[in-house]
Protein backbone atom coordinates (compact mmCIF):
# COMPACT_ATOMS: atom_id res chain seq x y z
CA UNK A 1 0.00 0.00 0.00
CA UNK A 2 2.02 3.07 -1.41
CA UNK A 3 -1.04 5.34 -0.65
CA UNK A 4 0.00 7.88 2.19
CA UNK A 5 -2.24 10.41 1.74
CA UNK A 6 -5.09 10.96 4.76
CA UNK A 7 -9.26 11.61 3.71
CA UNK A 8 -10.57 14.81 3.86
CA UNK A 9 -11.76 15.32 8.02
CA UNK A 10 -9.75 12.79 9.43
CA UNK A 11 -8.90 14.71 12.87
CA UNK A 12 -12.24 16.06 12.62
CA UNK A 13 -14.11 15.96 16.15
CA UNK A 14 -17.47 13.77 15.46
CA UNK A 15 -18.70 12.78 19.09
CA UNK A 16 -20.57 9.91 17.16
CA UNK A 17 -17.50 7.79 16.90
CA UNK A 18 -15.66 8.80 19.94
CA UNK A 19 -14.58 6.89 22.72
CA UNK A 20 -13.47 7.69 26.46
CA UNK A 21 -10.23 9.27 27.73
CA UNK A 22 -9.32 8.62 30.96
CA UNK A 23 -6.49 10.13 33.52
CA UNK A 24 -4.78 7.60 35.15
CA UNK A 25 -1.59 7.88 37.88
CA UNK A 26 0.99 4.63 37.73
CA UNK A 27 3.62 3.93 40.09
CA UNK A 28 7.24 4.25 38.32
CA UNK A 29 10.18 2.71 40.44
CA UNK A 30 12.75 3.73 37.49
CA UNK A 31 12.93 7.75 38.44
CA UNK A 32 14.42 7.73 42.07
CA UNK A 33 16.21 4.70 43.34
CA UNK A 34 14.78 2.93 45.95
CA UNK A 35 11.33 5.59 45.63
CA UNK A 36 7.97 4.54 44.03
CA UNK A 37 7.55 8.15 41.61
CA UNK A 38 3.62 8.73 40.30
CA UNK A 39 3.24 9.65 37.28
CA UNK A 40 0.91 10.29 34.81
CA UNK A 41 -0.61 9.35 31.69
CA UNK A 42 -4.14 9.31 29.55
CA UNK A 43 -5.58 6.43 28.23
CA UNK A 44 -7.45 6.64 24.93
CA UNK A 45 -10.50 3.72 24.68
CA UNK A 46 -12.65 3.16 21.32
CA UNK A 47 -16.28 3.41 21.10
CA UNK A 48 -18.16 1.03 22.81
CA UNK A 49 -14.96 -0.50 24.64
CA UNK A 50 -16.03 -3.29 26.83
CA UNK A 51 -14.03 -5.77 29.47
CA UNK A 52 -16.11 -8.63 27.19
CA UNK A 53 -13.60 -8.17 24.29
CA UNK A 54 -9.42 -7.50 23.95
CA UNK A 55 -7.83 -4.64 22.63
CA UNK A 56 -4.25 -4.17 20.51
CA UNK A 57 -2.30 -1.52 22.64
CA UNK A 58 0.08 1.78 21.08
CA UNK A 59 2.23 3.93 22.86
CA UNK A 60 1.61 7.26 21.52
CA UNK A 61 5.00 9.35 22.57
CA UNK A 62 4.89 13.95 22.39
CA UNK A 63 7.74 15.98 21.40
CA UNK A 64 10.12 17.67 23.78
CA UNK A 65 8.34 20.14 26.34
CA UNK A 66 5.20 18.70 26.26
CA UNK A 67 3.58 15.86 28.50
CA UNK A 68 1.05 13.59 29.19
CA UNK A 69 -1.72 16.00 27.44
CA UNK A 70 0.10 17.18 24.46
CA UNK A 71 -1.26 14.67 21.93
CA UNK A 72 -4.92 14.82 23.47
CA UNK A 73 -4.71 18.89 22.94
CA UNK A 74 -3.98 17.96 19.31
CA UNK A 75 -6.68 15.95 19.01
CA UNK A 76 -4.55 12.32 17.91
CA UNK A 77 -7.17 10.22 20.04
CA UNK A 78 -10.26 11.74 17.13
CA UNK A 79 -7.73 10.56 14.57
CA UNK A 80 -7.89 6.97 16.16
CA UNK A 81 -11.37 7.05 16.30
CA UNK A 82 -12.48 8.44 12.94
CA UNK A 83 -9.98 5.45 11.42
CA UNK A 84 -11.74 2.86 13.56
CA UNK A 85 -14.95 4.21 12.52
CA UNK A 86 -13.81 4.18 8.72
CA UNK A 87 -12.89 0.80 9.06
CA UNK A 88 -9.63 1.59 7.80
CA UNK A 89 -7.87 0.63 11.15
CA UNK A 90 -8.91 -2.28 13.46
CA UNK A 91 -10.40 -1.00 17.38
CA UNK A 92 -7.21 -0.27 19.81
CA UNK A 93 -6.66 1.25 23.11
CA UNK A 94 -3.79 4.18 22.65
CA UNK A 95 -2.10 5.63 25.44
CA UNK A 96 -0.29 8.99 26.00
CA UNK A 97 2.30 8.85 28.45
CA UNK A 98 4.55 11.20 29.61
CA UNK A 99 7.64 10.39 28.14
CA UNK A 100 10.45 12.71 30.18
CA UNK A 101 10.66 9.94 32.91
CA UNK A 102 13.02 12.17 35.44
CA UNK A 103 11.75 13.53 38.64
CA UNK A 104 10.66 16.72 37.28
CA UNK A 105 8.70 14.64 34.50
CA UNK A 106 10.37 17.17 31.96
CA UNK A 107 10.06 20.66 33.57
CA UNK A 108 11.84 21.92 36.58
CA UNK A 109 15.82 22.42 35.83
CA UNK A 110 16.43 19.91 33.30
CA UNK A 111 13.66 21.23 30.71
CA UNK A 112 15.84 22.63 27.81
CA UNK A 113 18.04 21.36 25.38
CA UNK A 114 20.42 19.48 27.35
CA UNK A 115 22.27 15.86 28.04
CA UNK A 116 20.46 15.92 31.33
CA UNK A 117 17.05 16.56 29.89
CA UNK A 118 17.13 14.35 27.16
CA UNK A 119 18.04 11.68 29.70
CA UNK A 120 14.55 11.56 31.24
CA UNK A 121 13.61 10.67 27.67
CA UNK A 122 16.19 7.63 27.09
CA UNK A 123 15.10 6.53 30.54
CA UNK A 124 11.23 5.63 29.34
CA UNK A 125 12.41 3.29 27.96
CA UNK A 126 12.58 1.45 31.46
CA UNK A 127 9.69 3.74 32.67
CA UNK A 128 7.46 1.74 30.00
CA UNK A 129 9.04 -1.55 30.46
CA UNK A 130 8.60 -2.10 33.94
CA UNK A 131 5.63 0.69 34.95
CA UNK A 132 3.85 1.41 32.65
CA UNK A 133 3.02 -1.39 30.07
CA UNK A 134 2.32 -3.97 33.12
CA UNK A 135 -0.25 -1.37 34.78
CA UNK A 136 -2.32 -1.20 31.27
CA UNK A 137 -2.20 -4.59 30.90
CA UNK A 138 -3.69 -5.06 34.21
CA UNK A 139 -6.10 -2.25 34.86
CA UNK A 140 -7.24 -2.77 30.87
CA UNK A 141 -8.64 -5.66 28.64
CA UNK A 142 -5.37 -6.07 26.44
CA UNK A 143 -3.89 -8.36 24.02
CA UNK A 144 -0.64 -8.72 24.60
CA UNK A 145 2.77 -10.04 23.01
CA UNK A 146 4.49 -8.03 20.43
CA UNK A 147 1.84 -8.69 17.60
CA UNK A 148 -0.97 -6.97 19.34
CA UNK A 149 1.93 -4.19 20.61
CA UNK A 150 2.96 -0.77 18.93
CA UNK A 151 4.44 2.18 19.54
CA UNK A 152 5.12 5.78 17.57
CA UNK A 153 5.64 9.47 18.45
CA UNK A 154 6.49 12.73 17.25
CA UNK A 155 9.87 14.97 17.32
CA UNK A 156 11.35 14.18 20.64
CA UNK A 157 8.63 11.34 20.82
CA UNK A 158 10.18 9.92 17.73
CA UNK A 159 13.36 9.39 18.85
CA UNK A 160 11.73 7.81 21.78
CA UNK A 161 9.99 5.61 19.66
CA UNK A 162 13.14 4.33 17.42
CA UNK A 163 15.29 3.96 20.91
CA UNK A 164 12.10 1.75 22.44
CA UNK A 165 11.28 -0.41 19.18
CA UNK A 166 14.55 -1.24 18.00
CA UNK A 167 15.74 -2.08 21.50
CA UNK A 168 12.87 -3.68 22.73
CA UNK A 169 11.53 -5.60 19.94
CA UNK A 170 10.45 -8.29 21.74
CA UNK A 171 7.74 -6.11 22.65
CA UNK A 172 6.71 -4.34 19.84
CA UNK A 173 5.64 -5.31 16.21
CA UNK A 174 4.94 -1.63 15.02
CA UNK A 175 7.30 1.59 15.28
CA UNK A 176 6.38 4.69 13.59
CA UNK A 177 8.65 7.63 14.03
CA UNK A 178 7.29 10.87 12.56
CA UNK A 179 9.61 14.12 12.53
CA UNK A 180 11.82 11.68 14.93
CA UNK A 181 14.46 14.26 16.73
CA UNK A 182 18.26 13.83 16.59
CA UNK A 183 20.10 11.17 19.09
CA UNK A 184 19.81 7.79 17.47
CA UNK A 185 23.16 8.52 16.14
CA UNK A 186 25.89 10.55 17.44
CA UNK A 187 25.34 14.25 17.16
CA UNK A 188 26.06 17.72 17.92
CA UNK A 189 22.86 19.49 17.82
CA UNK A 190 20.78 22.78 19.49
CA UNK A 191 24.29 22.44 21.29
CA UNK A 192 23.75 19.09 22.88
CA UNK A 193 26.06 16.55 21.68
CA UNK A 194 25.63 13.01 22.43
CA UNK A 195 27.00 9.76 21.60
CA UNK A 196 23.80 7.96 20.29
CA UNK A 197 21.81 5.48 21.30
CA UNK A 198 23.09 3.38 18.56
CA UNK A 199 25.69 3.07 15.94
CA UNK A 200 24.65 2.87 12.12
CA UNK A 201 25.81 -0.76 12.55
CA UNK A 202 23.21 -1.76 15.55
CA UNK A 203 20.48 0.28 14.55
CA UNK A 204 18.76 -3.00 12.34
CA UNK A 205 16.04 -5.53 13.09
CA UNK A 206 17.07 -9.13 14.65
CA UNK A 207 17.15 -12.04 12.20
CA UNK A 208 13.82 -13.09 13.44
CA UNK A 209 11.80 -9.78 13.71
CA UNK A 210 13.75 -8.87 9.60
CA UNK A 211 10.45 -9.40 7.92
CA UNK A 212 7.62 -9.36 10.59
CA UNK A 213 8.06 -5.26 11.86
CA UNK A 214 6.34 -2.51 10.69
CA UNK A 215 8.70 0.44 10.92
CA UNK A 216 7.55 3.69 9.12
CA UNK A 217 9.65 7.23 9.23
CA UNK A 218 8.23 10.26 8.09
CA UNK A 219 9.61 13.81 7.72
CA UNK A 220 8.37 16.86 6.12
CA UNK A 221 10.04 18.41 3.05
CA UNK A 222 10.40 22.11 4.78
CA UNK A 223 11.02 20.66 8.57
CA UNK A 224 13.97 23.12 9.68
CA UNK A 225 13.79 21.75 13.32
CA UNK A 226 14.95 17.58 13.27
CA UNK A 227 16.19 18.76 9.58
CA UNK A 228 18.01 15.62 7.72
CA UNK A 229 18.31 13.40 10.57
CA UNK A 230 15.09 11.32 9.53
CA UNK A 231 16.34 10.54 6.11
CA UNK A 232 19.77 9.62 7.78
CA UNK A 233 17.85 7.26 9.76
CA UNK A 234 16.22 5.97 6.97
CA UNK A 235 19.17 5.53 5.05
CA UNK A 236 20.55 3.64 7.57
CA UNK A 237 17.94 1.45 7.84
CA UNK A 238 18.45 0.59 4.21
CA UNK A 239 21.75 0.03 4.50
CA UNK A 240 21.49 -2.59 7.00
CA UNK A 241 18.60 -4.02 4.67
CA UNK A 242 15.68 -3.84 7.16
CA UNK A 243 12.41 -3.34 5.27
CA UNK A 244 10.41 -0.14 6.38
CA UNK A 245 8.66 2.55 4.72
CA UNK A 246 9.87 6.44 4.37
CA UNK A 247 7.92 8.96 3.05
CA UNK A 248 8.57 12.76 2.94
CA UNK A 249 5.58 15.31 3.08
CA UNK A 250 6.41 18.23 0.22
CA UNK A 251 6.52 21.94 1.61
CA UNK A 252 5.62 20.26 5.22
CA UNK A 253 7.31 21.51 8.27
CA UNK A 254 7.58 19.85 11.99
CA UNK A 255 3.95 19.83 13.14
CA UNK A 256 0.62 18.61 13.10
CA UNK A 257 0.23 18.89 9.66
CA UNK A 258 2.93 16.16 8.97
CA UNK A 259 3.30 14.27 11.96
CA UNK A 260 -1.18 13.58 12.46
CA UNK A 261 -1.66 12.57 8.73
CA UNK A 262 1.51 10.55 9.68
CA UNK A 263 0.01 8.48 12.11
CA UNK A 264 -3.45 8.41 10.81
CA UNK A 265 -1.19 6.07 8.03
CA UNK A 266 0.55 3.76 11.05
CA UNK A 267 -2.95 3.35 12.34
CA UNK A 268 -4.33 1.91 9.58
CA UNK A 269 -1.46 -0.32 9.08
CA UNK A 270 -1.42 -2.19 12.30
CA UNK A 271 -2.88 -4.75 14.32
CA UNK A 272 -4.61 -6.63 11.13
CA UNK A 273 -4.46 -10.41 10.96
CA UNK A 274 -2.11 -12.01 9.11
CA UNK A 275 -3.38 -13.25 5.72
């Protein structure tokens, strides 16, 4: 399916096909050692969601400086739900987390460009692992296992997303990384410089995951704030052969007008049967 383009109205708000948010509070034993941190995220349920049936679960991951709330203000979960009711893409539960997981949850003195602020995003990672992911699966009617498992995110979100699929991917079948920021490879940018989270080398699919992930990278044509570093990501992925799809949005620029259309394409790509 080479067709990336999203209907006419597809983040409209239609109350007729939406579901229920709901604000829950986890315990997170990643933030402080040896402390039990609260923290916060929204849960997004379809229509008609019921304890009778089981659900495919994404992780839906903001940019840097926002939280929790940032995808809900941009209306993502009416994107979901207009899909679902389309019957383009099959009924899921999404959740928005906060992904800074430091003890200022991304504000406080670490909430600029810096090593130590971007290190509250690296460690969701274990936030989601070991917090997060078990509470849904507990306090929600999930499938679980790495078929019925996705994440994606936006900017700062889609860096989160690359580090958390491509290490993790036991976990999860789908990654979509849309506008993903720098720091999957070493870099020296909005004067941070890092080391990466992985090498061009490491940053590829195991054997057994090669032909059975869905990763999709997207990046608009004008986007003067992750610039090139999608297409470098993309180009690595190529060059370590893993199968994904790329697509660049002409004229678009790092926002809602690349990164929603973005996802309303992930969504209707995952969680169908196998043929």
């Amino acid at each position: 399916d080479k067709n990336y383009d999203a209907p006419a109205g597809f983040d409209r708000v239609d109350n007729s096909v939406a579901g229920v948010v709901e604000d829950i509070t986890y315990d997170s034993t990643v933030i402080k050692e040896g402390e039990i941190v609260q923290r916060k995220a929204k849960v997004v349920l379809p229509k008609d969601y019921s304890e009778d049936k089981k659900y495919p679960v994404v992780y839906l991951n903001h940019g840097i400086f926002g939280n929790e709330t940032s995808l809900y203000g941009d209306k993502v979960q009416n994107v979901i739900w207009n899909a679902i009711a389309e019957g383009v893409a099959e009924e899921m539960i999404a959740v928005f987390p906060n992904g800074c997981a430091n003890e200022y949850n991304g504000q406080g003195p670490y909430d600029g460009f810096s090593v130590q602020h971007y290190a509250g995003y690296n460690n969701f990672l274990n936030d989601l692992k070991k917090c997060l992911m078990p509470y849904i699966n507990e306090h929600y009617s999930t499938k679980t296992g790495r078929e019925y498992t996705a994440i994606g995110g936006f900017s700062m979100g889609g860096r989160v997303t690359l580090h958390i699929g491509f290490t993790l991917q036991e976990d999860f079948r789908y990654i979509g990384a849309f506008c993903p920021a720098p720091g999957i490879f070493k870099h020296n940018d909005y004067g941070v410089n890092e080391n990466g989270l992985f090498t061009r080398e490491t940053f590829t699919l195991q054997e057994e995951y090669m032909d059975d992930t869905l990763v999709m990278i997207v990046k608009g044509g004008n986007d003067d704030i992750v610039k090139n570093f999608p297409q470098d990501y993309t180009d690595a992925l190529t060059e370590n052969h893993v199968p994904h799809i790329f697509y660049e949005v002409p004229g678009g620029g790092h926002d809602g007008g690349v990164y929603k259309p973005g996802m309303y394409n992930f969504f209707r790509r995952i969680f169908h049967e196998k043929e």
